[in-house]
N, C-alpha and C. Protein backbone atom coordinates (compact mmCIF):
# COMPACT_ATOMS: atom_id res chain seq x y z
N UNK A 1 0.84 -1.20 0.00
CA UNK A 1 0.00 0.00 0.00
C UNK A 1 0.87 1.25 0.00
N UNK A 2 2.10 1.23 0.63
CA UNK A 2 2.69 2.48 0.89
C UNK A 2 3.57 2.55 2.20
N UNK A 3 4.56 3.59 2.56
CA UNK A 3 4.85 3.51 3.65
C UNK A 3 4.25 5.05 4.37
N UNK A 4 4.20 4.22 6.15
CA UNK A 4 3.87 5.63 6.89
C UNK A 4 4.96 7.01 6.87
N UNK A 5 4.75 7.94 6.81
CA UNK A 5 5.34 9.35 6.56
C UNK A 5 6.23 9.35 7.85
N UNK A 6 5.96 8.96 9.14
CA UNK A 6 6.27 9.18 10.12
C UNK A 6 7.38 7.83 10.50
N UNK A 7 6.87 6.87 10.70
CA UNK A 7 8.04 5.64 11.23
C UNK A 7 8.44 5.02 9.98
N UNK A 8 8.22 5.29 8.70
CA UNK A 8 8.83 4.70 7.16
C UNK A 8 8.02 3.03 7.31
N UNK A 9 7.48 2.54 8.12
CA UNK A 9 6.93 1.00 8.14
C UNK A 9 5.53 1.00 6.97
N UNK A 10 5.71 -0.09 6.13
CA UNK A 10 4.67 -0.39 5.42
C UNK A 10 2.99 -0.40 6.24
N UNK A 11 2.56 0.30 5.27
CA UNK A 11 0.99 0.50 5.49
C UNK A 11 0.15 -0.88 5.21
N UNK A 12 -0.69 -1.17 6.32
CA UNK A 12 -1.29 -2.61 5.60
C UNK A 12 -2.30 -1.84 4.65
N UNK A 13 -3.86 -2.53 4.70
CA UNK A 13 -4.90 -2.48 3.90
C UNK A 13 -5.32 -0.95 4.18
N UNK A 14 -5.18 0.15 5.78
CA UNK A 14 -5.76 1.19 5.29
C UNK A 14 -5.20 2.08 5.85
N UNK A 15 -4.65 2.98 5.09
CA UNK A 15 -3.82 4.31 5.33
C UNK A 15 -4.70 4.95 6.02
N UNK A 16 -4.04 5.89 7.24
CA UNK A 16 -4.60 6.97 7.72
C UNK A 16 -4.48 8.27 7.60
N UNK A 17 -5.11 8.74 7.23
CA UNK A 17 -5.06 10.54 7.07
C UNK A 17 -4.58 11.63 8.20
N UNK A 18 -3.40 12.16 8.00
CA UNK A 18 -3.31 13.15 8.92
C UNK A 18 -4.23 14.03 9.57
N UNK A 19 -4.85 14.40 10.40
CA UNK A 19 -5.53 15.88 10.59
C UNK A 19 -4.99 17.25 10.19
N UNK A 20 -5.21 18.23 9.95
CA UNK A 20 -4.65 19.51 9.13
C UNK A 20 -3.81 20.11 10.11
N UNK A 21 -4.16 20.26 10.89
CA UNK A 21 -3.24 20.79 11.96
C UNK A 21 -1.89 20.35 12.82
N UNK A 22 -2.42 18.96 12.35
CA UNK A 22 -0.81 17.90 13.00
C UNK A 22 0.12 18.17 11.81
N UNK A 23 0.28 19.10 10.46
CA UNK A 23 1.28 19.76 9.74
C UNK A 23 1.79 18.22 8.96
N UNK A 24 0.87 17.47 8.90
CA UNK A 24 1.99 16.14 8.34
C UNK A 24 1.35 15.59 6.68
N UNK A 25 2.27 15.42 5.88
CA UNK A 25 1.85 15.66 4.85
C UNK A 25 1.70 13.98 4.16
N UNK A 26 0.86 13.03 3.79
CA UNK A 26 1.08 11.77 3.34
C UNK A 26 0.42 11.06 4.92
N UNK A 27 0.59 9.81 3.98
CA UNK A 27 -0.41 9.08 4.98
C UNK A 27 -0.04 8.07 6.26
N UNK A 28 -0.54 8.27 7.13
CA UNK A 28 0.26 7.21 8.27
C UNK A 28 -0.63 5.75 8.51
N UNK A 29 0.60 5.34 9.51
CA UNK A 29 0.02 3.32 9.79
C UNK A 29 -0.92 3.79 11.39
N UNK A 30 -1.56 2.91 11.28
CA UNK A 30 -2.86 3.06 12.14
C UNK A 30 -1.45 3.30 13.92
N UNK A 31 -0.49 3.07 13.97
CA UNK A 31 0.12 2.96 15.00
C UNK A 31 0.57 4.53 15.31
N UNK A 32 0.80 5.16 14.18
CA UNK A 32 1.39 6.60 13.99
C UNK A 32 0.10 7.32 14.50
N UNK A 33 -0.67 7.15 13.78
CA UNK A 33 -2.50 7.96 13.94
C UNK A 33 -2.55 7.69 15.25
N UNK A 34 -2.87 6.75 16.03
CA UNK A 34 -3.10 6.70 17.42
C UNK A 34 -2.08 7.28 17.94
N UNK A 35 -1.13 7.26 18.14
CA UNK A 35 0.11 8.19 18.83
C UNK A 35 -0.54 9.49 18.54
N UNK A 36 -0.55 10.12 17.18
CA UNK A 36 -0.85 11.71 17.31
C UNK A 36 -2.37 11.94 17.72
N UNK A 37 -3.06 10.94 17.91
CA UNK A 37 -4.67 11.20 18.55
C UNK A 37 -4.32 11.26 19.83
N UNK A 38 -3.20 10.60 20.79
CA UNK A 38 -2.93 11.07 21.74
C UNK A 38 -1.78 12.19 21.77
N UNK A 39 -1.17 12.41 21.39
CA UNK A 39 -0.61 13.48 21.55
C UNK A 39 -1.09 14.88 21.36
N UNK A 40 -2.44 14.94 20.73
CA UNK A 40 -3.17 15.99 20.18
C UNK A 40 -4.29 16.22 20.63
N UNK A 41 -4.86 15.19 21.24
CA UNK A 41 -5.85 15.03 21.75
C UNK A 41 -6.25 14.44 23.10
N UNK A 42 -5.52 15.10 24.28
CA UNK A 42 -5.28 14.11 25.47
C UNK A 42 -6.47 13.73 26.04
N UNK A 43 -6.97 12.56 26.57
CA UNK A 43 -7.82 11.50 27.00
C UNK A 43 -7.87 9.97 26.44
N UNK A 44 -9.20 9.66 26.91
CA UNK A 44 -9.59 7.88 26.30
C UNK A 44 -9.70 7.94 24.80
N UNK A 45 -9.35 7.25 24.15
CA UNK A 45 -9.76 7.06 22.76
C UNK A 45 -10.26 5.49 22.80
N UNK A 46 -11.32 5.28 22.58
CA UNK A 46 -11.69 3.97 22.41
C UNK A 46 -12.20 3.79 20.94
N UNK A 47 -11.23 2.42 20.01
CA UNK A 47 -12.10 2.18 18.50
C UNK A 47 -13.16 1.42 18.91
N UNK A 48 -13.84 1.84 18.02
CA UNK A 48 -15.30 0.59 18.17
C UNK A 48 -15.47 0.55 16.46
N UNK A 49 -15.53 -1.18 16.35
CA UNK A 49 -15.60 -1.52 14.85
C UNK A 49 -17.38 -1.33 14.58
N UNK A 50 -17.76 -0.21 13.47
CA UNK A 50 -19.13 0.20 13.29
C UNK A 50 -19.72 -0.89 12.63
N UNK A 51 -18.66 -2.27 12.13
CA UNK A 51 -19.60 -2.73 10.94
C UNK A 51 -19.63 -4.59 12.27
N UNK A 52 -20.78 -4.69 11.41
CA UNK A 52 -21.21 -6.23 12.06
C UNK A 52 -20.45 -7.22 11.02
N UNK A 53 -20.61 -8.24 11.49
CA UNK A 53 -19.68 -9.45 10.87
C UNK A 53 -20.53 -9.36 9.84
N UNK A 54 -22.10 -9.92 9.85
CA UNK A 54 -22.43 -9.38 8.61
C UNK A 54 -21.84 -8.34 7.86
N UNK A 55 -21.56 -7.46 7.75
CA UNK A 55 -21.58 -6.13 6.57
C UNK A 55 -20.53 -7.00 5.64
């Protein structure tokens, strides 16, 4: 897919988008994104997968 902008490690199946304000240009690995959601955003971040096994 690509590598992350930030740690150079291959991107699996889905790149993450910087926010505009974190100044970062290209796309990061879901490990980079959570780091700057905490670093930018201090508290809980909890994922919750929206789709059912169905979808």
């Amino acid at each position: 897919m690509g590598k992350c902008t930030q740690c150079s490690n291959e991107i699996g199946e889905l790149p993450y988008n910087p926010m505009p304000e974190w100044k970062i240009e290209g796309p990061l690995c879901g490990k980079c994104y959570s780091s700057k959601l905490e670093e930018f955003y201090p508290g809980k971040h909890v994922r919750v997968n929206r789709l059912n096994e169905s979808d």
